[in-house]
C-alpha atoms as a PDB file:
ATOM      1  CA  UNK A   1       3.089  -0.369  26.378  1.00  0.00           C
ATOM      2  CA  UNK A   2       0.046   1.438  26.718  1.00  0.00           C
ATOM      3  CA  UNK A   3      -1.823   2.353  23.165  1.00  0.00           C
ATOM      4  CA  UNK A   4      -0.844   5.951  21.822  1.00  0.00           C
ATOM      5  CA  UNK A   5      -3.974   7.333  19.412  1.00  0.00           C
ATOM      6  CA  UNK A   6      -2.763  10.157  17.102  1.00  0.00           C
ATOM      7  CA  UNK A   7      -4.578  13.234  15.992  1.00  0.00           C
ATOM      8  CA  UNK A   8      -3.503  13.876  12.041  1.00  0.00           C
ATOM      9  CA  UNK A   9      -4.446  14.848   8.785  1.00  0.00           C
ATOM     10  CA  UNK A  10      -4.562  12.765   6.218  1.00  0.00           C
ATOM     11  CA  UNK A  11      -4.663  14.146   2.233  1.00  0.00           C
ATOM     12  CA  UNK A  12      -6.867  13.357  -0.524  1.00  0.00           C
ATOM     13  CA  UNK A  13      -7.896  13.907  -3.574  1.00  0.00           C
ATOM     14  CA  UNK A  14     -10.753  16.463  -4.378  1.00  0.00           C
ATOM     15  CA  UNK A  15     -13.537  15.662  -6.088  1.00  0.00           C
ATOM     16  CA  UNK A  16     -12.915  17.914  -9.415  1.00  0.00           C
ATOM     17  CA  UNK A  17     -16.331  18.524 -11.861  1.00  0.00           C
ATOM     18  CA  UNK A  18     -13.604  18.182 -14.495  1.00  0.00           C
ATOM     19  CA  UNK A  19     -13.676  14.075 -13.698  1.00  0.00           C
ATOM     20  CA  UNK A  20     -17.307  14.417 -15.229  1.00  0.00           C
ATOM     21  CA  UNK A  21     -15.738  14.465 -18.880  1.00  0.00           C
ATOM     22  CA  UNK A  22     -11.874  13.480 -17.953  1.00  0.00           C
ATOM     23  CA  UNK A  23     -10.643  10.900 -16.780  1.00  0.00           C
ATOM     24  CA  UNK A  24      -8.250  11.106 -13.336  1.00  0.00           C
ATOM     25  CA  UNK A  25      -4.381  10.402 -13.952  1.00  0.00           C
ATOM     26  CA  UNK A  26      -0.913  11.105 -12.895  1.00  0.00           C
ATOM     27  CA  UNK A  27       2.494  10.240 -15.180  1.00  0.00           C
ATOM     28  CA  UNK A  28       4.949   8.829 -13.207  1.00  0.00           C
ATOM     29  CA  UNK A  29       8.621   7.168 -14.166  1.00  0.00           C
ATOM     30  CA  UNK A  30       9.837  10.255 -15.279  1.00  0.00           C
ATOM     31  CA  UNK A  31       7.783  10.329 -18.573  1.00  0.00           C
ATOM     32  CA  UNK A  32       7.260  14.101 -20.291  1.00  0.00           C
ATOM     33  CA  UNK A  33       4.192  15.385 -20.431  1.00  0.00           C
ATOM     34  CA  UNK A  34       2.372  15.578 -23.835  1.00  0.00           C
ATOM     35  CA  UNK A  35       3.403  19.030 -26.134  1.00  0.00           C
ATOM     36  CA  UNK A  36       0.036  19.931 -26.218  1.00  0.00           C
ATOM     37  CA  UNK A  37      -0.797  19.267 -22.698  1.00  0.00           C
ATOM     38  CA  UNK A  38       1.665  19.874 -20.413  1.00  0.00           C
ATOM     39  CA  UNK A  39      -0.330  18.529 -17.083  1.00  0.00           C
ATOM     40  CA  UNK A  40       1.537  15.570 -15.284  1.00  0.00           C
ATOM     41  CA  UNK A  41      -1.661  15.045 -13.551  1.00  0.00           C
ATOM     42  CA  UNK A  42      -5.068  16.323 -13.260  1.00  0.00           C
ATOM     43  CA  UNK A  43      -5.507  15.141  -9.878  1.00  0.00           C
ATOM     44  CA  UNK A  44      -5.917  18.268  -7.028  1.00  0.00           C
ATOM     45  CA  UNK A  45      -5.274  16.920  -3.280  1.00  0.00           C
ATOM     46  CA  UNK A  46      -6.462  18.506  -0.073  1.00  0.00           C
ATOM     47  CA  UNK A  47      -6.466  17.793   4.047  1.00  0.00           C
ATOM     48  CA  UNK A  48      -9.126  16.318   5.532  1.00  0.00           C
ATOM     49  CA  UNK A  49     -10.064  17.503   9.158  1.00  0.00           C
ATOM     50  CA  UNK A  50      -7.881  16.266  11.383  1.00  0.00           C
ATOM     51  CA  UNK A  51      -9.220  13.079  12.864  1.00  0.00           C
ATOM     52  CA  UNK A  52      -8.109  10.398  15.750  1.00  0.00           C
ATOM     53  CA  UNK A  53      -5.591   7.853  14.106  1.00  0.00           C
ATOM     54  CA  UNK A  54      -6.531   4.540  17.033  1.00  0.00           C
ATOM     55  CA  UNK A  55      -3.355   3.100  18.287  1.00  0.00           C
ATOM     56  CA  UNK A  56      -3.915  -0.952  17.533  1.00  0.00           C
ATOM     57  CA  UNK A  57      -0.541  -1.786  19.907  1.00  0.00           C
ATOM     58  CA  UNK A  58      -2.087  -4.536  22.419  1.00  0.00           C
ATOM     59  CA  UNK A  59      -5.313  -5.044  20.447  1.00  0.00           C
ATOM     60  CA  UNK A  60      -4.156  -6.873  17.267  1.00  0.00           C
ATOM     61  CA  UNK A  61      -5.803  -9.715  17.365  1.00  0.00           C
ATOM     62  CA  UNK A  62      -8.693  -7.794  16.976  1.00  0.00           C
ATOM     63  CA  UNK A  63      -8.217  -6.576  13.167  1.00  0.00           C
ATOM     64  CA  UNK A  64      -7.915  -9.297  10.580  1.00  0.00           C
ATOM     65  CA  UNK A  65      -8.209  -9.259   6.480  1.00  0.00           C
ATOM     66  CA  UNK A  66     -11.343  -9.986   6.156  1.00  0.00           C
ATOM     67  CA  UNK A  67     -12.993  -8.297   9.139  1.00  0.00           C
ATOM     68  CA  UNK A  68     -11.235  -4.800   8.330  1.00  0.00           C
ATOM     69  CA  UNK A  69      -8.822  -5.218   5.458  1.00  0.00           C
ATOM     70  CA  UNK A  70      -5.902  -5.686   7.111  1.00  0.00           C
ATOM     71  CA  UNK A  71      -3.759  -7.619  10.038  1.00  0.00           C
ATOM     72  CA  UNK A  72      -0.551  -7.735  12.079  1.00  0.00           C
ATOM     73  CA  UNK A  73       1.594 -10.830  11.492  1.00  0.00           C
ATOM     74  CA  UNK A  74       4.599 -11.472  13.486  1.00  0.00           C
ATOM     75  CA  UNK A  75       7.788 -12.540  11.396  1.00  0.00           C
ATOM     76  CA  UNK A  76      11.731 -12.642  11.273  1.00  0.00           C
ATOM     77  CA  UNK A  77      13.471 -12.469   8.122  1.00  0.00           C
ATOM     78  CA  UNK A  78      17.133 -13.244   7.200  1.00  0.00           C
ATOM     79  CA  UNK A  79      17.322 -10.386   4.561  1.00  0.00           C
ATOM     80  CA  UNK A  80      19.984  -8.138   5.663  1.00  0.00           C
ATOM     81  CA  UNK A  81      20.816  -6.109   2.491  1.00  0.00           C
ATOM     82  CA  UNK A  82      17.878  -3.770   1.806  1.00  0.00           C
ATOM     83  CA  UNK A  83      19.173  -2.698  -1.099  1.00  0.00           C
ATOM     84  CA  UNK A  84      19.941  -5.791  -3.065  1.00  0.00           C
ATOM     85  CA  UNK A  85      17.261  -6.493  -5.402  1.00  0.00           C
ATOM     86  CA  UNK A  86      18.754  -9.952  -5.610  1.00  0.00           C
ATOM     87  CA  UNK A  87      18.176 -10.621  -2.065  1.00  0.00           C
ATOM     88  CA  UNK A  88      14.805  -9.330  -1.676  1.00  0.00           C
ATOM     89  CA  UNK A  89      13.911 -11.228  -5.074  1.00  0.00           C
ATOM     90  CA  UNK A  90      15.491 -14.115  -4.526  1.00  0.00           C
ATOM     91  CA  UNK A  91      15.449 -14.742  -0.411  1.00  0.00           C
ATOM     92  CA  UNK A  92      12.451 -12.489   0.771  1.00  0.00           C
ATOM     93  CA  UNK A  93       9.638 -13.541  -1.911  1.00  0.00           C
ATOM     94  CA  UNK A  94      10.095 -16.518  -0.800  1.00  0.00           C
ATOM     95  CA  UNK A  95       9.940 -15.657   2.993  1.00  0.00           C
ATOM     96  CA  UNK A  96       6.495 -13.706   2.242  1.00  0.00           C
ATOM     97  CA  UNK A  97       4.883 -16.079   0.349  1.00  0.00           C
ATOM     98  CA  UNK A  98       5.508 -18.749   3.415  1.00  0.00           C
ATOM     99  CA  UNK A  99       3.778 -15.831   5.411  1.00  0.00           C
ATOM    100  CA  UNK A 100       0.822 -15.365   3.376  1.00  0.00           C
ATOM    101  CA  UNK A 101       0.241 -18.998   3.620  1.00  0.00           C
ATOM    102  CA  UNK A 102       0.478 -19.338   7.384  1.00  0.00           C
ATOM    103  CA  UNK A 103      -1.822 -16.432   7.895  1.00  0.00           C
ATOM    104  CA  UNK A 104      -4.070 -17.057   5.158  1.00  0.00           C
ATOM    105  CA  UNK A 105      -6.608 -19.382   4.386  1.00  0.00           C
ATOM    106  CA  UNK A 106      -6.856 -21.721   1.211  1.00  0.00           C
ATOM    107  CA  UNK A 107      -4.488 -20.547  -0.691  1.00  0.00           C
ATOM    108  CA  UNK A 108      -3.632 -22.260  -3.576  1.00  0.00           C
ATOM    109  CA  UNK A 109      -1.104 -19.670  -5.864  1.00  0.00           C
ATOM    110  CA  UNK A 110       0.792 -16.822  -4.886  1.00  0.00           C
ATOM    111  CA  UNK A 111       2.331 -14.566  -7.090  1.00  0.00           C
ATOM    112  CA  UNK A 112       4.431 -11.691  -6.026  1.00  0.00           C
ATOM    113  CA  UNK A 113       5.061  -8.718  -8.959  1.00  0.00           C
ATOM    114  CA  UNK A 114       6.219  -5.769  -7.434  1.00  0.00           C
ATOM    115  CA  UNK A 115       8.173  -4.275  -4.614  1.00  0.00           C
ATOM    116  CA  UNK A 116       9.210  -0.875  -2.944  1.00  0.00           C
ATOM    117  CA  UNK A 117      11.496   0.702  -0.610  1.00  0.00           C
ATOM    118  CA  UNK A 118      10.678   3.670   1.261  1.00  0.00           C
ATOM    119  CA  UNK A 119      12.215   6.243   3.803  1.00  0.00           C
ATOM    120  CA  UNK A 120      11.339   9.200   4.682  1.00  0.00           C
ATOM    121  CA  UNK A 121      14.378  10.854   3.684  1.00  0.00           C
ATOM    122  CA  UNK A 122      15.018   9.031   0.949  1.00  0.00           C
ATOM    123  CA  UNK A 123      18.702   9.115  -0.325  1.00  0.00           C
ATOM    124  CA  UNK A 124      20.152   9.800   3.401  1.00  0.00           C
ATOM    125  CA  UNK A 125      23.266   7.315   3.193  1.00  0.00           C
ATOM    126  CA  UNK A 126      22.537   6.681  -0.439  1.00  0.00           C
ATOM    127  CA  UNK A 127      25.037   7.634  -3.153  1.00  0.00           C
ATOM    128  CA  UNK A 128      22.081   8.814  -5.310  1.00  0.00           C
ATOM    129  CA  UNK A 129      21.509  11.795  -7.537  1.00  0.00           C
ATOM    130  CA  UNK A 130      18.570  11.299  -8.858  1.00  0.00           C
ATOM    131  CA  UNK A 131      15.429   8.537  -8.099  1.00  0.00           C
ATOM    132  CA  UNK A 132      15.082   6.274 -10.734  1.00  0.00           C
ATOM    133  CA  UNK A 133      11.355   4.961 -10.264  1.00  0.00           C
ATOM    134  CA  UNK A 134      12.263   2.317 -12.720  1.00  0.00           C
ATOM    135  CA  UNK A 135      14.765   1.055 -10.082  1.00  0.00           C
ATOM    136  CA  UNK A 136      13.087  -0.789  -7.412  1.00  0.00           C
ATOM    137  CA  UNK A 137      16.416  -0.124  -5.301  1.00  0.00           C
ATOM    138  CA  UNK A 138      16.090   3.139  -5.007  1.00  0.00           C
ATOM    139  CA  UNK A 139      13.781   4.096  -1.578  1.00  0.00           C
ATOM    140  CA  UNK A 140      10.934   6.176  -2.311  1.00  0.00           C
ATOM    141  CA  UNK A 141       9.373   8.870   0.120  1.00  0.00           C
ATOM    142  CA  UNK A 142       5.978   7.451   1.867  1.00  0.00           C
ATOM    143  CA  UNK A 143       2.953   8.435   0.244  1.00  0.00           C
ATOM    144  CA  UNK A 144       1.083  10.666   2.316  1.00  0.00           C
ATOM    145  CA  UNK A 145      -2.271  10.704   0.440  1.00  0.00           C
ATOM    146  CA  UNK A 146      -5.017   8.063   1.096  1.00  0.00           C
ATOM    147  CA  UNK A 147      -4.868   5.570  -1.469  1.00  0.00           C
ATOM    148  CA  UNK A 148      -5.502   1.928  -2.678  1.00  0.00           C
ATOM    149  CA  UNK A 149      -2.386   0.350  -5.031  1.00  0.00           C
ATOM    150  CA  UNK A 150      -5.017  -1.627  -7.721  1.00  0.00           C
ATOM    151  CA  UNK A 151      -8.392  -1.353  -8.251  1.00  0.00           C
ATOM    152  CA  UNK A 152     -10.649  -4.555  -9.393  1.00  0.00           C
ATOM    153  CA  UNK A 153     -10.026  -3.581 -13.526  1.00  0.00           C
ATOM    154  CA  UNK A 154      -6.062  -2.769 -12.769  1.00  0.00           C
ATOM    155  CA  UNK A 155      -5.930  -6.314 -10.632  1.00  0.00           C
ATOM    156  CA  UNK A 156      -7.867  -7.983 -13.417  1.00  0.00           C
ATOM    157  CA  UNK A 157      -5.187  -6.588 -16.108  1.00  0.00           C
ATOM    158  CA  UNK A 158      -2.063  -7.802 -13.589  1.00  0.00           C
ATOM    159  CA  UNK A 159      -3.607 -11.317 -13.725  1.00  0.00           C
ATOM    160  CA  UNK A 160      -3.705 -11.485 -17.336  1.00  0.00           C
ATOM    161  CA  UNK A 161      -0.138  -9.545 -17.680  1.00  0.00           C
ATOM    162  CA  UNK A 162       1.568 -11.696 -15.051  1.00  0.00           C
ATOM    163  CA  UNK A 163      -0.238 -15.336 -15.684  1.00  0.00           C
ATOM    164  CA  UNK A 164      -0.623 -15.363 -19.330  1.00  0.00           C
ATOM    165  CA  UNK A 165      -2.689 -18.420 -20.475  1.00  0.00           C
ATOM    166  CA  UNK A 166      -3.574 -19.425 -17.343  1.00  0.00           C
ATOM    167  CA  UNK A 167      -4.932 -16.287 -15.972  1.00  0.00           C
ATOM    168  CA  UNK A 168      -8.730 -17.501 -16.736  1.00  0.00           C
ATOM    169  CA  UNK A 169      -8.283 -20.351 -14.680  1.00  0.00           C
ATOM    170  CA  UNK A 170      -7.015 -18.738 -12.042  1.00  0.00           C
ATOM    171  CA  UNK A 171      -9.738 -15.829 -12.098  1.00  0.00           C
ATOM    172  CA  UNK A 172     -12.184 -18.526 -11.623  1.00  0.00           C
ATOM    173  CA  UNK A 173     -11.870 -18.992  -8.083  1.00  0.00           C
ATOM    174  CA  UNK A 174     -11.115 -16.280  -5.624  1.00  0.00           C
ATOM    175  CA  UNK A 175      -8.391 -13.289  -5.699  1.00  0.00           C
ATOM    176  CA  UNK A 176      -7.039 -11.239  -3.528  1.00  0.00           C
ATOM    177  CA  UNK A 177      -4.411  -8.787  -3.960  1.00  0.00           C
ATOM    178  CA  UNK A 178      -2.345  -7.849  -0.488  1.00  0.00           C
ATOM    179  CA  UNK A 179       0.435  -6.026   0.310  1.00  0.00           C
ATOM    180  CA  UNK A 180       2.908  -7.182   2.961  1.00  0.00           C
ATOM    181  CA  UNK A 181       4.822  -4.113   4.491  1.00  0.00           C
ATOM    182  CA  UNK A 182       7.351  -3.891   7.122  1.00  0.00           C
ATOM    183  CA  UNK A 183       9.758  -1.711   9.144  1.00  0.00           C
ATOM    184  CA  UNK A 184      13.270  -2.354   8.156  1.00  0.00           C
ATOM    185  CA  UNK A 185      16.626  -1.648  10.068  1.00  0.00           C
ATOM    186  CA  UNK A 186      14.847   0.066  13.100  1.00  0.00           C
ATOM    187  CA  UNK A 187      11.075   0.573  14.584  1.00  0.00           C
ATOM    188  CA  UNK A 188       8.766   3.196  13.549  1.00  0.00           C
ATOM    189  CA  UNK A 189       9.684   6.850  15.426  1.00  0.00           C
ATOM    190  CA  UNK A 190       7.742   9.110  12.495  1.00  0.00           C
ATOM    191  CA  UNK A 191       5.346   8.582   9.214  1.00  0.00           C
ATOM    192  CA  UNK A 192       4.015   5.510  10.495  1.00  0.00           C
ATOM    193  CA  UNK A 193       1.491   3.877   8.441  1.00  0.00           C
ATOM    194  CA  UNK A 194      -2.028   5.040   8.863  1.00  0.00           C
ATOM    195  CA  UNK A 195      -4.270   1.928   8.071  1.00  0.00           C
ATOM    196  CA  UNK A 196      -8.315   2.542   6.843  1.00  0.00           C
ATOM    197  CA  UNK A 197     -10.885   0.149   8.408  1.00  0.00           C
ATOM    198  CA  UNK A 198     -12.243  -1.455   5.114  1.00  0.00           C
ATOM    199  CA  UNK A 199     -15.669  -1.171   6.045  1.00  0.00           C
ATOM    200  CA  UNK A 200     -16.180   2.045   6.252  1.00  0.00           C
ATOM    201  CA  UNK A 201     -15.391   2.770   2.593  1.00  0.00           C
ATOM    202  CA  UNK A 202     -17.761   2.496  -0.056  1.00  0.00           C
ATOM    203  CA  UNK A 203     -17.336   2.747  -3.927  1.00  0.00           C
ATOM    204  CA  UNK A 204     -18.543   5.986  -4.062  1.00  0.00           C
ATOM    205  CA  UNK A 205     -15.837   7.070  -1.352  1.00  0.00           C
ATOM    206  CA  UNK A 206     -13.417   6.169  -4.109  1.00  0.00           C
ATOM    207  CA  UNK A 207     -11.383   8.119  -7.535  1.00  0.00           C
ATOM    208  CA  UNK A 208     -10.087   5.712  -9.790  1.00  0.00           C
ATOM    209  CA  UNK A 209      -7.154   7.197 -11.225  1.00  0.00           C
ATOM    210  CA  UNK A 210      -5.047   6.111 -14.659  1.00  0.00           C
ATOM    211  CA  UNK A 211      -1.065   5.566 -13.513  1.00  0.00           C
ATOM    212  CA  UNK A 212       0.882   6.321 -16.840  1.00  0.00           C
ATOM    213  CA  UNK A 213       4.365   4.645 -16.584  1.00  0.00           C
ATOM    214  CA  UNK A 214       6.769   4.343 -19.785  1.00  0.00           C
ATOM    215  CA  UNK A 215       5.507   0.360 -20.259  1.00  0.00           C
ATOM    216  CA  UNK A 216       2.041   0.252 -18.134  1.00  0.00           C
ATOM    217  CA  UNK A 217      -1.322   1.948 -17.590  1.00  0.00           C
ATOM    218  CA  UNK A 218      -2.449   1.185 -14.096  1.00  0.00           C
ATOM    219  CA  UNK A 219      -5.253   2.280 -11.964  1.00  0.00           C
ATOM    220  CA  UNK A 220      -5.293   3.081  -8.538  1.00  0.00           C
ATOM    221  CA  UNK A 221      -7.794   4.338  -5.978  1.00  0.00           C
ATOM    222  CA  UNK A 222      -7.252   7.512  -4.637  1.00  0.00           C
ATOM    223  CA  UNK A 223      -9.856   8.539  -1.828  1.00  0.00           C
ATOM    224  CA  UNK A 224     -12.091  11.245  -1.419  1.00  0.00           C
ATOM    225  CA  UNK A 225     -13.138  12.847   2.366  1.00  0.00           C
ATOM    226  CA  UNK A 226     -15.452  11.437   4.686  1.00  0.00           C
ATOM    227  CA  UNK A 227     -16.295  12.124   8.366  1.00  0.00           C
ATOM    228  CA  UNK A 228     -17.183   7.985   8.326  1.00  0.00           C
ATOM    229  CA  UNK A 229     -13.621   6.717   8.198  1.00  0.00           C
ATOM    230  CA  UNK A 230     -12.074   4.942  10.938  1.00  0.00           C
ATOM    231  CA  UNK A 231      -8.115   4.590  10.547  1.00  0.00           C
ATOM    232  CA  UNK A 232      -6.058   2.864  12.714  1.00  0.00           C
ATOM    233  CA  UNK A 233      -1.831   2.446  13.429  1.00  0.00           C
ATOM    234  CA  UNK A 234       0.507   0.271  15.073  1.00  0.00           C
ATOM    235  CA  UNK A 235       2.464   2.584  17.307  1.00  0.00           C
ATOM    236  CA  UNK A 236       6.484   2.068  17.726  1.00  0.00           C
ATOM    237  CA  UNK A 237       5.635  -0.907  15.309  1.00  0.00           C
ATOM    238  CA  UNK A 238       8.949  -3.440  15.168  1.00  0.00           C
ATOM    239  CA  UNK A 239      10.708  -5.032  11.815  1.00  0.00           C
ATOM    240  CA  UNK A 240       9.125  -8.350  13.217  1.00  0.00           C
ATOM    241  CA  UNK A 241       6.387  -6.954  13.205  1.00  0.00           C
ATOM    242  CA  UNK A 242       4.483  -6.997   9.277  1.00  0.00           C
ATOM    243  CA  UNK A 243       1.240  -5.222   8.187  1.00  0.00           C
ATOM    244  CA  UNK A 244      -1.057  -7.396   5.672  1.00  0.00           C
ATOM    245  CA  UNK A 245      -3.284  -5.613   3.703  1.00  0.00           C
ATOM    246  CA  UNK A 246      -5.428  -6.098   1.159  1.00  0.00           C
ATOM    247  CA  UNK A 247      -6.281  -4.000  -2.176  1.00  0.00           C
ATOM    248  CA  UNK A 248      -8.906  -6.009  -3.962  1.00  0.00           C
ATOM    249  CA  UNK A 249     -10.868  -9.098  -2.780  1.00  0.00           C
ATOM    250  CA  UNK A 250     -12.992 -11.307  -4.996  1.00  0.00           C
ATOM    251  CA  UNK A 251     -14.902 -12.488  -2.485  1.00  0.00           C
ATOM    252  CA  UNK A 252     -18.298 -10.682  -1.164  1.00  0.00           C
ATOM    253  CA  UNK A 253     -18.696 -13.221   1.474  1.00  0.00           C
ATOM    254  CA  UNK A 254     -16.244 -10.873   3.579  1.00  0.00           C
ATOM    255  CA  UNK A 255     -16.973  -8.001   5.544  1.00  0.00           C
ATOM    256  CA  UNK A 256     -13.724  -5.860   4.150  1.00  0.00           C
ATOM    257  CA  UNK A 257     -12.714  -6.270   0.481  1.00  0.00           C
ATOM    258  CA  UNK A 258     -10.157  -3.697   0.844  1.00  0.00           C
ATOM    259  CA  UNK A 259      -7.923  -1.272   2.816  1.00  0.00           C
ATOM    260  CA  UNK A 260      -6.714   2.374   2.256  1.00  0.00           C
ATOM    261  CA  UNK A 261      -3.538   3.379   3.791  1.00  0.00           C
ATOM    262  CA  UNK A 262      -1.287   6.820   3.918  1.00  0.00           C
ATOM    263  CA  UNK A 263       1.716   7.932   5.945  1.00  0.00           C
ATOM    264  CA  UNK A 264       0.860  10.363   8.470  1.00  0.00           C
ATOM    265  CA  UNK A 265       3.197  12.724  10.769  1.00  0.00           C
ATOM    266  CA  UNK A 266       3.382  11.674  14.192  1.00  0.00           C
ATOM    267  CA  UNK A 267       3.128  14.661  16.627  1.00  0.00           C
ATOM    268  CA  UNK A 268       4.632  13.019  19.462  1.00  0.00           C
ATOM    269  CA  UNK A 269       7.661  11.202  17.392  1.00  0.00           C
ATOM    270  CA  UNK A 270      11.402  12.619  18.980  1.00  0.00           C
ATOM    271  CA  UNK A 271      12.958  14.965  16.501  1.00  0.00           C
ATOM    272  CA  UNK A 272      15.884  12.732  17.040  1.00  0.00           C
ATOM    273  CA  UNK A 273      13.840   9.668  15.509  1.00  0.00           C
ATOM    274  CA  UNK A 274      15.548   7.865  12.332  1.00  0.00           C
ATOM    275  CA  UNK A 275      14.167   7.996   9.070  1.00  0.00           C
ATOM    276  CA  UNK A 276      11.614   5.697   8.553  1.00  0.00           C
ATOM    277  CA  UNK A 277      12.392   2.726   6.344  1.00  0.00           C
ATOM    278  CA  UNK A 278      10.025   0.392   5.350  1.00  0.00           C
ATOM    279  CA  UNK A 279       9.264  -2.371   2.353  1.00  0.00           C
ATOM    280  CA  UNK A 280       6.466  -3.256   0.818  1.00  0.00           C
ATOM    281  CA  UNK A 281       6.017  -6.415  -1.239  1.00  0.00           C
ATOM    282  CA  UNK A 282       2.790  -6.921  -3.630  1.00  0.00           C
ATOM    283  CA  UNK A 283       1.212 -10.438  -3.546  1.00  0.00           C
ATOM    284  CA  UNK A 284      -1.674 -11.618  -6.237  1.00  0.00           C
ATOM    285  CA  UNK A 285      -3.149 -14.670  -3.943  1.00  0.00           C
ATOM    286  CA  UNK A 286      -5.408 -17.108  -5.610  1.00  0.00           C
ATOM    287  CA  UNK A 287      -7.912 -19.379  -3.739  1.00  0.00           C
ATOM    288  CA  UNK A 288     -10.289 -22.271  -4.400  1.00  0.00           C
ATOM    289  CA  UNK A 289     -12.879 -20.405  -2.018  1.00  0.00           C
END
């Protein structure tokens, strides 16, 4: 199949002269805002111009983690039921972490802490009121606004939450944090996953943002326009076929140490297309390198 490159916009956040005295941040798990400040964020998003998403489909060897922040792995899994958290938990982790070591080099820990569903209409088939963000279950709608999950402090702080007394042993050699995401129960038709060559994004490019939850503060990365960016997709991409991408990187022997990614509309998708469906599964990976 010949490659298909896309023309979309991608969102992100503006760059407010408010974050000169406050602090970006969105509450999320259905937390009230404060009485005296009744803002669930101060974050303001807008388009960027549209720009050429490149079709990667025949090319994949090309990209890899640490050339441009992310990769294309090809794997089967034996998880049928999407929306048992005890077969993700207990059969897939395992599945990914086998992954991550057969595409990764010197690996010598992996520790997965989170997970999410997502489709793009998310409670079609579901018998499901109301989203529970607390419920990892429950499928989220794909996030449509440039983005990195952790940034270097919020990956630091997971270490130390997740590994406990042996988090400054394990900080001594090299980290990465990557996110393993696939199609499930059908191929991409619409809202594929737009994919930001890591090496065209510099600090500066970059909003760190506070995510207030009812028992964490994390920080993400939301992005701010440039012409410079190069993104990139895997058109019509396959449940066998998995994106790895990384958030944070330890290393600065590599030429990407991370990898922004949104959802974007696909113009040419069939109206007819299924919702997309799609997990992601968040991997600390420690290394002797």
């Amino acid at each position: 199949m010949p490659p298909r490159d896309e023309i979309a916009t991608i969102r992100y956040a503006k760059p407010l002269p408010l974050f000169k005295k406050e602090k970006p941040f969105t509450i999320l798990s259905n937390l009230n805002a404060g009485e005296n400040d009744p803002r669930r964020t101060n974050v303001e998003l807008e388009d960027g111009e549209e720009q050429v998403i490149h079709d990667i489909r025949g090319r994949e060897a090309e990209f890899s983690l640490d050339t441009h922040g992310f990769q294309v792995a090809h794997h089967t899994t034996s998880v049928r039921k999407w929306n048992s958290a005890r077969d993700i938990e207990e059969q897939y982790f395992g599945e990914v972490a086998d992954l991550l070591r057969r595409e990764m080099s010197s690996i010598t820990e992996i520790h997965i802490f989170d997970w999410r569903l997502r489709r793009s209409a998310p409670n079609a088939g579901d018998r499901v009121s109301k989203i529970d963000l607390n419920n990892n279950a429950h499928y989220l709608l794909p996030v449509t606004t440039a983005h990195i999950d952790q940034t270097p402090r919020s990956v630091l702080s997971r270490v130390r939450r997740h590994l406990g007394e042996r988090a400054e042993e394990l900080l001594r050699g090299r980290v990465r944090l990557v996110n393993v995401w696939r199609p499930i129960g059908h191929s991409v038709g619409d809202w594929p996953l737009a994919l930001c060559d890591g090496t065209t994004v510099e600090p500066g490019d970059l909003l760190a943002t506070d995510h207030i939850t009812k028992s964490y503060v994390g920080e993400t990365y939301n992005m701010l326009y440039r012409e410079k960016y190069k993104w990139y997709y895997l058109s019509d991409q396959a449940p066998d076929e998995v994106l790895l991408f990384k958030m944070f990187d330890s290393s600065r022997q590599v030429e990407a140490r991370w990898c922004p990614h949104a959802a974007f509309k696909h113009r040419a998708a069939s109206p007819d297309a299924p919702p997309r469906e799609s997990i992601e599964v968040r991997a600390l990976v420690f290394g002797n390198e």
